[in-house]
PDB file of N, CA and C in Angstrom:
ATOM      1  N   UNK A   1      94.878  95.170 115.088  1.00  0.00           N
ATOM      2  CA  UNK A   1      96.223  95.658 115.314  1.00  0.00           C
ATOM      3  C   UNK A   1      96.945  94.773 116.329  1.00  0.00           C
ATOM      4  N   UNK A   2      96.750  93.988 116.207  1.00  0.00           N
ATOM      5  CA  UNK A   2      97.194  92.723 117.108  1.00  0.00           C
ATOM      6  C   UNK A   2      98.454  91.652 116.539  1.00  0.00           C
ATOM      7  N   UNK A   3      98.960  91.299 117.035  1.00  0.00           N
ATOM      8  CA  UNK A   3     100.302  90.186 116.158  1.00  0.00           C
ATOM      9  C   UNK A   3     101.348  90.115 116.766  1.00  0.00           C
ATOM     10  N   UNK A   4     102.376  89.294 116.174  1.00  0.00           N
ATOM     11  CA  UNK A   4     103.817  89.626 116.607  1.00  0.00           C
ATOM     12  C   UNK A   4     104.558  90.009 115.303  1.00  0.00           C
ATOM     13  N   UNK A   5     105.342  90.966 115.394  1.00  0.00           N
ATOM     14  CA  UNK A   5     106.411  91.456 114.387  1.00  0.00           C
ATOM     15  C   UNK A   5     107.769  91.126 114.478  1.00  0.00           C
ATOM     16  N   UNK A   6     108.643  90.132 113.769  1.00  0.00           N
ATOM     17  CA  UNK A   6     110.295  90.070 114.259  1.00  0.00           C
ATOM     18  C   UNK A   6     110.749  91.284 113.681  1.00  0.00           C
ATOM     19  N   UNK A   7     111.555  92.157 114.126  1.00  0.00           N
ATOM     20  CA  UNK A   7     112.464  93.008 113.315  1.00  0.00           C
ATOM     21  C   UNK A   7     113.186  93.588 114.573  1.00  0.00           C
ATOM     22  N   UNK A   8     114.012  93.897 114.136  1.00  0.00           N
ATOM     23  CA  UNK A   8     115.961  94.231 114.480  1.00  0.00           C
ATOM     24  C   UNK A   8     115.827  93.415 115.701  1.00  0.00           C
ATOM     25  N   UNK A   9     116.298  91.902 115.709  1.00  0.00           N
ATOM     26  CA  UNK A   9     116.825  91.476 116.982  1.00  0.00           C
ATOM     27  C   UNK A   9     115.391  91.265 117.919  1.00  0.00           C
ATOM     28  N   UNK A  10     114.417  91.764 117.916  1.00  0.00           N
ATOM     29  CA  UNK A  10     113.701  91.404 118.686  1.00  0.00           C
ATOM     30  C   UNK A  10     112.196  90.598 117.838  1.00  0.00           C
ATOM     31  N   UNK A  11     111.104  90.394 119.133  1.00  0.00           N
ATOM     32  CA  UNK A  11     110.019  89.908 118.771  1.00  0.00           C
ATOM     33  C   UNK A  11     109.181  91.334 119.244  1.00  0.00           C
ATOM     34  N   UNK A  12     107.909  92.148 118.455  1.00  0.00           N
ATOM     35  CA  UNK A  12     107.282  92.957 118.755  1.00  0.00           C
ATOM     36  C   UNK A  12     105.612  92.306 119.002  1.00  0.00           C
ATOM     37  N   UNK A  13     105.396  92.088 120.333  1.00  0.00           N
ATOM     38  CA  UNK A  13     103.870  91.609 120.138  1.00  0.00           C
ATOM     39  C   UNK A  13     103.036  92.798 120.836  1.00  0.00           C
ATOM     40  N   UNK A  14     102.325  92.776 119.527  1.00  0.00           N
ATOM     41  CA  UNK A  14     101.347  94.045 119.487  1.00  0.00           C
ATOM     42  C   UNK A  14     100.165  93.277 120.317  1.00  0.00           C
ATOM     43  N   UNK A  15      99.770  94.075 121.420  1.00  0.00           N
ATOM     44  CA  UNK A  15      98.058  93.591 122.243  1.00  0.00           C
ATOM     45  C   UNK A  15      97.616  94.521 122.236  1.00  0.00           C
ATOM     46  N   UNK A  16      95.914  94.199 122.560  1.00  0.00           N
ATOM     47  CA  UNK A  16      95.034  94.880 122.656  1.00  0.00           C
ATOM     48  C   UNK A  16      95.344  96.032 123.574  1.00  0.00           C
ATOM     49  N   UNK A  17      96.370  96.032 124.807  1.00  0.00           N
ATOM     50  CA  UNK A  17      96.739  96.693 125.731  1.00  0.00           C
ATOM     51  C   UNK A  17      97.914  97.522 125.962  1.00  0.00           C
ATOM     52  N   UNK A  18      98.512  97.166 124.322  1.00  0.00           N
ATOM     53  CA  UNK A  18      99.737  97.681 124.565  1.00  0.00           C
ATOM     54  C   UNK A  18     101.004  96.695 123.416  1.00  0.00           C
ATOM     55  N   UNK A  19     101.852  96.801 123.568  1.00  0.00           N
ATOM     56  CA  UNK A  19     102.804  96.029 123.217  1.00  0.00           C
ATOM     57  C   UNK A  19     104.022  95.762 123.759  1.00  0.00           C
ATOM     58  N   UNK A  20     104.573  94.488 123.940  1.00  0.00           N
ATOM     59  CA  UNK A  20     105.558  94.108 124.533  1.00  0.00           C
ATOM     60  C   UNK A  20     107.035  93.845 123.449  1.00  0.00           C
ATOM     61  N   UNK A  21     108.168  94.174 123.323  1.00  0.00           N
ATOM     62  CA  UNK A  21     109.442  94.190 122.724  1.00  0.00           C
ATOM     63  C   UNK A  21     110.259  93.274 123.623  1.00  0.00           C
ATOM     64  N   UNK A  22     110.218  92.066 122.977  1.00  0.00           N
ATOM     65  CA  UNK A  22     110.891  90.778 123.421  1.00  0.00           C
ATOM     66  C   UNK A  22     112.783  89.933 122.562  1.00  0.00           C
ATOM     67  N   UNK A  23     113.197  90.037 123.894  1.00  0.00           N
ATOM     68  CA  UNK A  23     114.826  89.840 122.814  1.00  0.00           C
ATOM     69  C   UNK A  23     115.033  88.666 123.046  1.00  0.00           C
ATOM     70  N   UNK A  24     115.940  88.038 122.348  1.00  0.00           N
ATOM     71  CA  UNK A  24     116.037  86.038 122.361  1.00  0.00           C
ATOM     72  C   UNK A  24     116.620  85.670 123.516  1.00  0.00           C
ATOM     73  N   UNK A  25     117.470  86.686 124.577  1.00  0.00           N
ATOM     74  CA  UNK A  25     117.788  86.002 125.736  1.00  0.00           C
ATOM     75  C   UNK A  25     116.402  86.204 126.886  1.00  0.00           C
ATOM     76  N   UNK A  26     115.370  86.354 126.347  1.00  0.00           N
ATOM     77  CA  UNK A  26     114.276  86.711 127.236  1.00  0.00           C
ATOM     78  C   UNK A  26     113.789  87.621 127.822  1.00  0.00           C
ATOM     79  N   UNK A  27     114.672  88.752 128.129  1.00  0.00           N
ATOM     80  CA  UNK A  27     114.240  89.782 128.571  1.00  0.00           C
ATOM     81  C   UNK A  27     113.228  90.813 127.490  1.00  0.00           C
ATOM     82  N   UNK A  28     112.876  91.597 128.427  1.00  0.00           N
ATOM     83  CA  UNK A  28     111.530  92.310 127.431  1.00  0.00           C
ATOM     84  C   UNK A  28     111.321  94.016 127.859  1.00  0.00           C
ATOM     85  N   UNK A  29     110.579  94.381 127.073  1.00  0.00           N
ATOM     86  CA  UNK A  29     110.140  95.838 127.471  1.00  0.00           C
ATOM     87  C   UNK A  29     108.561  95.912 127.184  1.00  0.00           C
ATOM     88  N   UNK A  30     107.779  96.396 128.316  1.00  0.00           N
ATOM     89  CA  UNK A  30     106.260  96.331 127.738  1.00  0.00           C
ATOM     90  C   UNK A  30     106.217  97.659 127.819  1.00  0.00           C
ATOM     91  N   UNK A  31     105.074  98.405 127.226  1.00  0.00           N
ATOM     92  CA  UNK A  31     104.690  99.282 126.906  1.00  0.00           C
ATOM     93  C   UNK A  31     103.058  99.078 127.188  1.00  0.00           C
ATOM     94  N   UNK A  32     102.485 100.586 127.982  1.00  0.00           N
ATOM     95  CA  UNK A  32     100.920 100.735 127.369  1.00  0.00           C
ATOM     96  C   UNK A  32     101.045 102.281 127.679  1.00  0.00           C
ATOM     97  N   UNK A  33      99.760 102.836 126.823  1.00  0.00           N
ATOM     98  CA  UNK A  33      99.644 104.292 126.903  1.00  0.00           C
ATOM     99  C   UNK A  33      99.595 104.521 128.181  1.00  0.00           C
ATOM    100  N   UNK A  34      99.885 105.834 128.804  1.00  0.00           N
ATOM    101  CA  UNK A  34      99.513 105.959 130.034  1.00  0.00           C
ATOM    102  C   UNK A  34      98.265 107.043 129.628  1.00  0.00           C
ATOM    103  N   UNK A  35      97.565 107.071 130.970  1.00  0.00           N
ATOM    104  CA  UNK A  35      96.562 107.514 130.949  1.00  0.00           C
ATOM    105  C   UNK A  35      96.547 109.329 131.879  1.00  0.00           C
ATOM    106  N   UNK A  36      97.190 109.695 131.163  1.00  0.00           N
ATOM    107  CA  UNK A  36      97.322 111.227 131.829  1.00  0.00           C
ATOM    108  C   UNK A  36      97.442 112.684 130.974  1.00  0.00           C
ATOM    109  N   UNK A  37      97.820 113.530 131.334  1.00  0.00           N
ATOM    110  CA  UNK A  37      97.350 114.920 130.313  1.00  0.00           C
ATOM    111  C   UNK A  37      98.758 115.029 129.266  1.00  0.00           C
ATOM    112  N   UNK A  38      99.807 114.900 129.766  1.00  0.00           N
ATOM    113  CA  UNK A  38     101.103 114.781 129.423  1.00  0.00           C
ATOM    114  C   UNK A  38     100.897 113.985 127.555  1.00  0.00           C
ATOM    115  N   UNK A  39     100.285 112.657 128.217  1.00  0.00           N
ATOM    116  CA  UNK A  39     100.238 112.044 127.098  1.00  0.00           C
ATOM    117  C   UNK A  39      99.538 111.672 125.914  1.00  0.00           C
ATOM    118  N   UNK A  40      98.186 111.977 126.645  1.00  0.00           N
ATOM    119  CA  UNK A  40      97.496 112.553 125.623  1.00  0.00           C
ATOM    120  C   UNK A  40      97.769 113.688 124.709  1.00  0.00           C
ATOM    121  N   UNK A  41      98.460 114.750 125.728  1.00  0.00           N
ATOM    122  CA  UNK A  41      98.443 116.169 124.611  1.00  0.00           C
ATOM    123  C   UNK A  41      99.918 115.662 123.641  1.00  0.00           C
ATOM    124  N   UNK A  42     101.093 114.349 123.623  1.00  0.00           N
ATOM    125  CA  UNK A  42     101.846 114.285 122.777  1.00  0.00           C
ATOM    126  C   UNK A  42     100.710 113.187 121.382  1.00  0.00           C
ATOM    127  N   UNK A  43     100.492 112.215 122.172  1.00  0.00           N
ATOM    128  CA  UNK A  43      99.465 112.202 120.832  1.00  0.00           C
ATOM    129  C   UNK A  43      98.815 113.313 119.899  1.00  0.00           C
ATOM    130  N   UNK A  44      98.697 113.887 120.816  1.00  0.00           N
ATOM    131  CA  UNK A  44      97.709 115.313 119.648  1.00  0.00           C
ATOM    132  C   UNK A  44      98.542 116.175 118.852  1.00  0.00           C
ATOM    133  N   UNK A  45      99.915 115.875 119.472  1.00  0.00           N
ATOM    134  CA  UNK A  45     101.345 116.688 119.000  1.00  0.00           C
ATOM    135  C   UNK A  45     101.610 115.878 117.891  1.00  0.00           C
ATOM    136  N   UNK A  46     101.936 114.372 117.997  1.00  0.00           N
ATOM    137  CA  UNK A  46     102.014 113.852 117.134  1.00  0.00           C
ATOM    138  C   UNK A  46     101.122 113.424 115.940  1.00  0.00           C
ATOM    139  N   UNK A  47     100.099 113.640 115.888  1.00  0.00           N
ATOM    140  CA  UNK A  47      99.017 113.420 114.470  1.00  0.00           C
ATOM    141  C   UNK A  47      98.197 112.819 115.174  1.00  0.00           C
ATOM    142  N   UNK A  48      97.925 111.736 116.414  1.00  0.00           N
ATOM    143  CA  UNK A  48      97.035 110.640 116.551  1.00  0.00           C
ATOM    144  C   UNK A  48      95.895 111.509 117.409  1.00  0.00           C
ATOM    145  N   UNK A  49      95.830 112.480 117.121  1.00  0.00           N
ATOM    146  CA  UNK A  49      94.193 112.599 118.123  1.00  0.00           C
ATOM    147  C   UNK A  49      94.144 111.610 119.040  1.00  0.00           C
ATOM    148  N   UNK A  50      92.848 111.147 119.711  1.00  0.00           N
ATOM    149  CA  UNK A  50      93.225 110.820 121.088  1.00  0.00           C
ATOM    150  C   UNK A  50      93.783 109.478 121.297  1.00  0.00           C
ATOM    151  N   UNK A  51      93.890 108.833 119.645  1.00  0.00           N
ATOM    152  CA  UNK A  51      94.216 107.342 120.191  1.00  0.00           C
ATOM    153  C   UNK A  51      95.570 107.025 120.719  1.00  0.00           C
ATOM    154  N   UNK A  52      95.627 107.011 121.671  1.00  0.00           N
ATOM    155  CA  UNK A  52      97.202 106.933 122.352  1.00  0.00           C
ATOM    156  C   UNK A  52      97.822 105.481 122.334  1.00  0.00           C
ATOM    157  N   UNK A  53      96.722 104.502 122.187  1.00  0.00           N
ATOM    158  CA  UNK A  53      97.041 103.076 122.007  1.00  0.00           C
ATOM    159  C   UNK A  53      98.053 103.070 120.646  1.00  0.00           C
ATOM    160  N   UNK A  54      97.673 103.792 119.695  1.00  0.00           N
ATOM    161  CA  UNK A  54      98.028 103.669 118.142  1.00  0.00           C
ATOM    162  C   UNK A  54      99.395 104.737 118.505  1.00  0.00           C
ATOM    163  N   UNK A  55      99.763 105.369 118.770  1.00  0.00           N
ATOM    164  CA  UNK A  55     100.526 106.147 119.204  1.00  0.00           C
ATOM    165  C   UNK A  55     101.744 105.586 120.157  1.00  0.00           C
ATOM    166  N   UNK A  56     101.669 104.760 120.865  1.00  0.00           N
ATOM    167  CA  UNK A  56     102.328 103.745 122.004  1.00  0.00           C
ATOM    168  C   UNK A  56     102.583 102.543 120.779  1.00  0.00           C
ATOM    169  N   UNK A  57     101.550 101.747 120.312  1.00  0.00           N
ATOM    170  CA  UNK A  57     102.644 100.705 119.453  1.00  0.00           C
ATOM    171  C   UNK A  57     103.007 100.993 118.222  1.00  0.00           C
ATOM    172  N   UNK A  58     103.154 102.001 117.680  1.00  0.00           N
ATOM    173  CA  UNK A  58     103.736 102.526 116.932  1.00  0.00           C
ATOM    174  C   UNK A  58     105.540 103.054 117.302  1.00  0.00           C
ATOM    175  N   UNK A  59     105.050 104.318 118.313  1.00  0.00           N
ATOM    176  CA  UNK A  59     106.416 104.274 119.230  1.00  0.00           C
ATOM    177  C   UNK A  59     107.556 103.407 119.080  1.00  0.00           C
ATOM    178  N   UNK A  60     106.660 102.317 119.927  1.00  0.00           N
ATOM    179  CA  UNK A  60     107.623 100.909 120.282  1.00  0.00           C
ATOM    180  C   UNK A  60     108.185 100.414 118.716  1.00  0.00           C
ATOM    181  N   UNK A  61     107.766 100.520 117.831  1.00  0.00           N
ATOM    182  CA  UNK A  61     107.397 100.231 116.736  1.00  0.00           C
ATOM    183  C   UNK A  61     108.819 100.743 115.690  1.00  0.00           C
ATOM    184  N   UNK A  62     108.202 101.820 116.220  1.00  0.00           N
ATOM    185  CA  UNK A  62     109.459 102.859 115.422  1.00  0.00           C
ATOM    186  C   UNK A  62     111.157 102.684 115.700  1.00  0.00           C
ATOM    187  N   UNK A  63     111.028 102.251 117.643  1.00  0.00           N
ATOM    188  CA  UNK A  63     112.483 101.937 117.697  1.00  0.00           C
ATOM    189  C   UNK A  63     112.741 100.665 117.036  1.00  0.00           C
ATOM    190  N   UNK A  64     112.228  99.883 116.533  1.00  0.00           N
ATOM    191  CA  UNK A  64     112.522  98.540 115.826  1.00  0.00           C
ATOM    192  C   UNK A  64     113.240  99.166 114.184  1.00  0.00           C
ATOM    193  N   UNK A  65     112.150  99.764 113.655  1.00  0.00           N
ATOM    194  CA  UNK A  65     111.764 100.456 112.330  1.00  0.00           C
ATOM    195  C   UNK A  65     113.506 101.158 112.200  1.00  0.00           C
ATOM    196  N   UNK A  66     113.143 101.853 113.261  1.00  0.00           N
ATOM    197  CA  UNK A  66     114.998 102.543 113.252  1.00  0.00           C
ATOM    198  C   UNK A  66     116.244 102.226 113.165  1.00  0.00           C
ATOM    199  N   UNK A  67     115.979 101.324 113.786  1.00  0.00           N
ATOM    200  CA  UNK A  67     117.488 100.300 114.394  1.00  0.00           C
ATOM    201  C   UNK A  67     117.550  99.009 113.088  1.00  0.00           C
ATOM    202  N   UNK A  68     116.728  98.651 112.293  1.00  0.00           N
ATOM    203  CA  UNK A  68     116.386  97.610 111.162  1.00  0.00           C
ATOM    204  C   UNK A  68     117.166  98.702 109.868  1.00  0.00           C
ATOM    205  N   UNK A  69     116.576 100.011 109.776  1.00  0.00           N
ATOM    206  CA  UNK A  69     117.170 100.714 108.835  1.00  0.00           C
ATOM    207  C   UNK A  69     118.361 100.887 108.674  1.00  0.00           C
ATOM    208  N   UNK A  70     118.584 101.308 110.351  1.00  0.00           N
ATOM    209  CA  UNK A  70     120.235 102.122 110.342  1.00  0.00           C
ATOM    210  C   UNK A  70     121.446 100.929 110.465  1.00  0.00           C
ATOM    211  N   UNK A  71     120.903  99.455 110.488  1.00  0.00           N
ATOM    212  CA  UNK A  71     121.640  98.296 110.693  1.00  0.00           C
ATOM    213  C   UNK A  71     122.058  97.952 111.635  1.00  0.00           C
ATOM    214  N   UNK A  72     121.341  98.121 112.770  1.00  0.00           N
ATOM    215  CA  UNK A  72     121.808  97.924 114.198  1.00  0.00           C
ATOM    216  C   UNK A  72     120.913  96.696 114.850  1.00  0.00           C
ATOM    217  N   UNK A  73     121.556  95.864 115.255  1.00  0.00           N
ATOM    218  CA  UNK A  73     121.108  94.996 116.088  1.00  0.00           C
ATOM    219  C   UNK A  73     119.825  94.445 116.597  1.00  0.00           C
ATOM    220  N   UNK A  74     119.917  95.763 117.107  1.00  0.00           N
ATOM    221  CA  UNK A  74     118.559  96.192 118.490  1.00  0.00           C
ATOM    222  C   UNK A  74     118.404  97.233 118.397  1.00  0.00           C
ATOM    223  N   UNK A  75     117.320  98.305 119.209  1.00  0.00           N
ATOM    224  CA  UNK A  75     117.035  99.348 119.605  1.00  0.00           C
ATOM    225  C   UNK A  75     118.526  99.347 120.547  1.00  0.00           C
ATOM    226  N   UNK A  76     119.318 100.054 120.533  1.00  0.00           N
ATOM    227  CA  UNK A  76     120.076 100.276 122.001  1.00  0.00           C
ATOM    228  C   UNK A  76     119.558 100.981 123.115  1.00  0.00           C
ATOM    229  N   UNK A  77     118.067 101.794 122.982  1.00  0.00           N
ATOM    230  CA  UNK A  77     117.541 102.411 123.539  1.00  0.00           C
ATOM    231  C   UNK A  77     116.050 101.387 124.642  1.00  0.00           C
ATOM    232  N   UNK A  78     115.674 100.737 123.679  1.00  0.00           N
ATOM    233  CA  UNK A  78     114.639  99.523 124.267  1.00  0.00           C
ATOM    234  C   UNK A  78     115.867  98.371 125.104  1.00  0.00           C
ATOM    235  N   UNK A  79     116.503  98.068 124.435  1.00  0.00           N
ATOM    236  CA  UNK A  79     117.458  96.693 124.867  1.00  0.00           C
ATOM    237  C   UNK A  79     118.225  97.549 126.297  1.00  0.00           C
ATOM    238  N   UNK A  80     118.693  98.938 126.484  1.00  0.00           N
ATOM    239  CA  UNK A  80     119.620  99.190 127.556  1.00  0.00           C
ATOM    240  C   UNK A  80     117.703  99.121 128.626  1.00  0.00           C
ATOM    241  N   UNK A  81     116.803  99.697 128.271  1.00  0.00           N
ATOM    242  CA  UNK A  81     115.453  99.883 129.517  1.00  0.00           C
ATOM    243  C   UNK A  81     115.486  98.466 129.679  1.00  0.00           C
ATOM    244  N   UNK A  82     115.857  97.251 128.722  1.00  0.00           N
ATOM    245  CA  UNK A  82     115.645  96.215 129.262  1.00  0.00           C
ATOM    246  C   UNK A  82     116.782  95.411 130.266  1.00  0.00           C
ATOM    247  N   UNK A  83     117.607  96.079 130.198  1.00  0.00           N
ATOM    248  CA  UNK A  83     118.764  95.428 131.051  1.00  0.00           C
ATOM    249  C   UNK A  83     118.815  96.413 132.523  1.00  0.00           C
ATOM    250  N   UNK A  84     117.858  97.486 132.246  1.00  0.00           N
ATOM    251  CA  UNK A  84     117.604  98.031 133.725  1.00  0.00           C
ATOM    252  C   UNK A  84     118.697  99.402 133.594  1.00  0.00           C
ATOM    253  N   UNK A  85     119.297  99.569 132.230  1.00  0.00           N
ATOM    254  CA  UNK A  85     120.796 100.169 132.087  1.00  0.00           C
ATOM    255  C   UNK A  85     120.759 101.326 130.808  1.00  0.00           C
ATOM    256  N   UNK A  86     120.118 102.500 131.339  1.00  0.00           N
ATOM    257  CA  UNK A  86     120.276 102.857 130.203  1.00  0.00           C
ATOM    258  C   UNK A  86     121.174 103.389 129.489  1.00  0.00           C
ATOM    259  N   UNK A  87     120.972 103.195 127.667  1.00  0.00           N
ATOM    260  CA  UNK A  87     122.100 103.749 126.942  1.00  0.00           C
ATOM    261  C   UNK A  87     122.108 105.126 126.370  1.00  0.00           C
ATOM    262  N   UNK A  88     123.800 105.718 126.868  1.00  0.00           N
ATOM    263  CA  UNK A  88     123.981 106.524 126.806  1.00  0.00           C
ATOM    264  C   UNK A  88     123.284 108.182 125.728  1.00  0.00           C
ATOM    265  N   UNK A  89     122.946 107.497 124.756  1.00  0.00           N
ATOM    266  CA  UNK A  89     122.164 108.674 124.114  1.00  0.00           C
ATOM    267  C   UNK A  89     120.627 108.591 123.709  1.00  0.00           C
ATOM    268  N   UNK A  90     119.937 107.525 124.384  1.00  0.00           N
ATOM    269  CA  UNK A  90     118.753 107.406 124.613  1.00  0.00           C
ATOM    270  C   UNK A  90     118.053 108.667 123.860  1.00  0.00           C
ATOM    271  N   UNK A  91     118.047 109.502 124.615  1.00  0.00           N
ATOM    272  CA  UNK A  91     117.334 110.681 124.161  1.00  0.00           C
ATOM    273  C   UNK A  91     117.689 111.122 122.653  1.00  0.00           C
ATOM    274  N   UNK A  92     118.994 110.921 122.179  1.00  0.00           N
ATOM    275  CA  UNK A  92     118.379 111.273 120.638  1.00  0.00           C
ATOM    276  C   UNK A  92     117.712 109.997 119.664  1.00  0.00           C
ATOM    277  N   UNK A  93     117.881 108.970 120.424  1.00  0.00           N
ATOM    278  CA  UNK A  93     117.073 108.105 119.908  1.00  0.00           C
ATOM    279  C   UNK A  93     115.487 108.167 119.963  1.00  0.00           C
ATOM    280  N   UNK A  94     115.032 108.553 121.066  1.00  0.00           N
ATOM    281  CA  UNK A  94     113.613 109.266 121.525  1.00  0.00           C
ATOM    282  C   UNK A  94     113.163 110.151 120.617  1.00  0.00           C
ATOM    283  N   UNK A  95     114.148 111.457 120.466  1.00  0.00           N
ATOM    284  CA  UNK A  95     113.800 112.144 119.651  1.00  0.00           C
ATOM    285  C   UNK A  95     113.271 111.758 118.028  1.00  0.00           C
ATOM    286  N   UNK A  96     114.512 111.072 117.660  1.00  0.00           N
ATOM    287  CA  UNK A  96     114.032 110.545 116.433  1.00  0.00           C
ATOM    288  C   UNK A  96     113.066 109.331 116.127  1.00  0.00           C
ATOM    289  N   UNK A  97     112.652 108.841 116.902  1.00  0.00           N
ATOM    290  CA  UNK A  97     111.629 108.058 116.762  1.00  0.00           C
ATOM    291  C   UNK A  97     110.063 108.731 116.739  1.00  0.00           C
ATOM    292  N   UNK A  98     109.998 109.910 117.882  1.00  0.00           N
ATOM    293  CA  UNK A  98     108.867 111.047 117.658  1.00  0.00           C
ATOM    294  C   UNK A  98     108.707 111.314 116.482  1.00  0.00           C
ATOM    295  N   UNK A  99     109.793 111.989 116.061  1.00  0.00           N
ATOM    296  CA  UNK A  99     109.798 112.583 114.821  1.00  0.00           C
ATOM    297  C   UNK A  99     109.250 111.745 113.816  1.00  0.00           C
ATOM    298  N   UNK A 100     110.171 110.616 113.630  1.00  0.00           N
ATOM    299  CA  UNK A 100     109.437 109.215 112.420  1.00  0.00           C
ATOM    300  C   UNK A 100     107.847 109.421 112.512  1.00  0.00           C
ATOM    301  N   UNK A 101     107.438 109.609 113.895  1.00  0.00           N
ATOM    302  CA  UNK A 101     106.293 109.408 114.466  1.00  0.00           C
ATOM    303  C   UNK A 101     105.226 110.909 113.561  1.00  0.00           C
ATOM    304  N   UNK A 102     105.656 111.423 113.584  1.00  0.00           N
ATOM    305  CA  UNK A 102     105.067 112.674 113.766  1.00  0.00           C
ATOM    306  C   UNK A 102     105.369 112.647 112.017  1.00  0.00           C
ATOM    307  N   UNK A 103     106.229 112.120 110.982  1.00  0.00           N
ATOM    308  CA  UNK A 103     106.403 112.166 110.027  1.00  0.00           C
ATOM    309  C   UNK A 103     105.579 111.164 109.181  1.00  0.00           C
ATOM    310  N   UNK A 104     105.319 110.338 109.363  1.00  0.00           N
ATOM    311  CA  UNK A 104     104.856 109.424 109.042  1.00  0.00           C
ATOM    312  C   UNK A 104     103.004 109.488 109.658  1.00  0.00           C
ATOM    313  N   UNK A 105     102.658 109.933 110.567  1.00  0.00           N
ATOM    314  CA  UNK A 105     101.108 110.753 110.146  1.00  0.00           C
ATOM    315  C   UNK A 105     101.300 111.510 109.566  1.00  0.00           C
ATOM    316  N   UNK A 106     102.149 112.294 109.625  1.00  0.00           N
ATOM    317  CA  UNK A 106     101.530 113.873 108.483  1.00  0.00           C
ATOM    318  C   UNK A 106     101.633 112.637 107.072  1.00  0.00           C
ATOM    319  N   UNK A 107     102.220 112.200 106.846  1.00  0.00           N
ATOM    320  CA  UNK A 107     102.343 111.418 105.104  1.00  0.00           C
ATOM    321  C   UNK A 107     101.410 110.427 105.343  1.00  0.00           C
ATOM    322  N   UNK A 108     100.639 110.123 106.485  1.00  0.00           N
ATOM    323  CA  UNK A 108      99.725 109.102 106.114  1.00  0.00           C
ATOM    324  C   UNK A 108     100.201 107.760 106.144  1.00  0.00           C
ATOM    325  N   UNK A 109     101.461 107.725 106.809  1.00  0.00           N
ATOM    326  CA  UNK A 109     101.681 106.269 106.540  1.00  0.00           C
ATOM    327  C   UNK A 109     102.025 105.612 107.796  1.00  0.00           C
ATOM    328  N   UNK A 110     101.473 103.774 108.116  1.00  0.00           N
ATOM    329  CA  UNK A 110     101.276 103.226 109.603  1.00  0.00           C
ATOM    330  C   UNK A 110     102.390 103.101 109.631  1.00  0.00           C
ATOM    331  N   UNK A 111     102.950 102.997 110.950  1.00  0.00           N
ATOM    332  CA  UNK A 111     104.541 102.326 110.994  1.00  0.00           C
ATOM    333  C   UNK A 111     104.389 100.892 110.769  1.00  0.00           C
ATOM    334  N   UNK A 112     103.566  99.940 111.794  1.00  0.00           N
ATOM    335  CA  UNK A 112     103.329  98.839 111.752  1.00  0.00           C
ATOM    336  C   UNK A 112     103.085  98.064 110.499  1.00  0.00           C
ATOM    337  N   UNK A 113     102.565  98.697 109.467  1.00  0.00           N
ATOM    338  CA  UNK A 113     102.391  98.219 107.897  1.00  0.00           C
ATOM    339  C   UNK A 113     104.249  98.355 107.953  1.00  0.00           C
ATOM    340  N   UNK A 114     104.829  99.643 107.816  1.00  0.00           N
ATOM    341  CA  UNK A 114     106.238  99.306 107.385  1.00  0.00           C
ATOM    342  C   UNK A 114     107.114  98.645 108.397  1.00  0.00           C
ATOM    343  N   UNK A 115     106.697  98.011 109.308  1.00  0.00           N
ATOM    344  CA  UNK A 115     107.689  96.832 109.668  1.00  0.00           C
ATOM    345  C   UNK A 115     107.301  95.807 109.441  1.00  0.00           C
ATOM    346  N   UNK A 116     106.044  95.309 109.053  1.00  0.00           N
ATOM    347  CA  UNK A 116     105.834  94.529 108.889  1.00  0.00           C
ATOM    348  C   UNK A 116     106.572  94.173 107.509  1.00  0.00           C
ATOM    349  N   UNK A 117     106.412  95.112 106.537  1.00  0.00           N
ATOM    350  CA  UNK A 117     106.898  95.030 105.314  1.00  0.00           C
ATOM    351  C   UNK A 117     108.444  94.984 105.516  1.00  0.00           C
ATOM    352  N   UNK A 118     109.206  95.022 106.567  1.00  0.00           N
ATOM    353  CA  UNK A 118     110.793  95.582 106.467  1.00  0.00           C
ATOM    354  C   UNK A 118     110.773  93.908 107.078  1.00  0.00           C
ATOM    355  N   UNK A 119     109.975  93.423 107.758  1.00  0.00           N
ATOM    356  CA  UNK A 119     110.921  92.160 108.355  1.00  0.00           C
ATOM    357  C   UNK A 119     110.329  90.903 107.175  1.00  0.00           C
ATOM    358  N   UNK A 120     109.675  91.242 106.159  1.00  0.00           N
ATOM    359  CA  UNK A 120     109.309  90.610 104.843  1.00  0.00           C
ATOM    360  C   UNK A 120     108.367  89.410 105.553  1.00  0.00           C
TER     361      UNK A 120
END
């Protein structure tokens, strides 16, 4: 589960530790699971039992997945955490990325297979 993914505007490099969301003027957003009760019990909310790694680059994953569909740029939600600035409706962007999240285990299907497949 390792690589880099281009899709909407950014570079997604998936690590062993996490994944980092990289935009062409350089700035970035890293990501790793955290290690606490909070987040474990949303993994378990969301389909992934305890793997929270698979759960975290997926996440990250999904705001790409989202913003590629709906024809937007960027995440406006990853790109404003990366300018230190966040954008204004963040949270329903959050929301709907869970959800993708939480939709896409129940159907069985990786996100990372479908971006990979969306950025061809």
């Amino acid at each position: 589960m390792t690589g880099i993914l281009r899709l909407a505007g950014s570079e997604i490099e998936i690590a062993r530790w996490g994944v980092t969301t990289l935009f062409a003027d350089g700035l970035s957003v890293p990501a790793a699971p955290n290690d606490d009760a909070t987040y474990r019990a949303r993994a378990e909310a969301l389909g992934y039992g305890t793997d929270t790694l698979r759960m975290c680059v997926e996440h990250e994953v999904g705001h790409a997945v989202l913003a590629h569909v709906l024809g937007l740029r960027h995440s406006p939600t990853l790109r404003g955490v990366a300018e230190g600035a966040y954008w204004p409706h963040w949270q329903a962007e959050e929301a709907a990325v869970l959800g993708l999240q939480r939709y896409a285990r129940l159907a069985g299907v990786d996100l990372v297979k479908v971006a990979q497949r969306l950025a061809g």
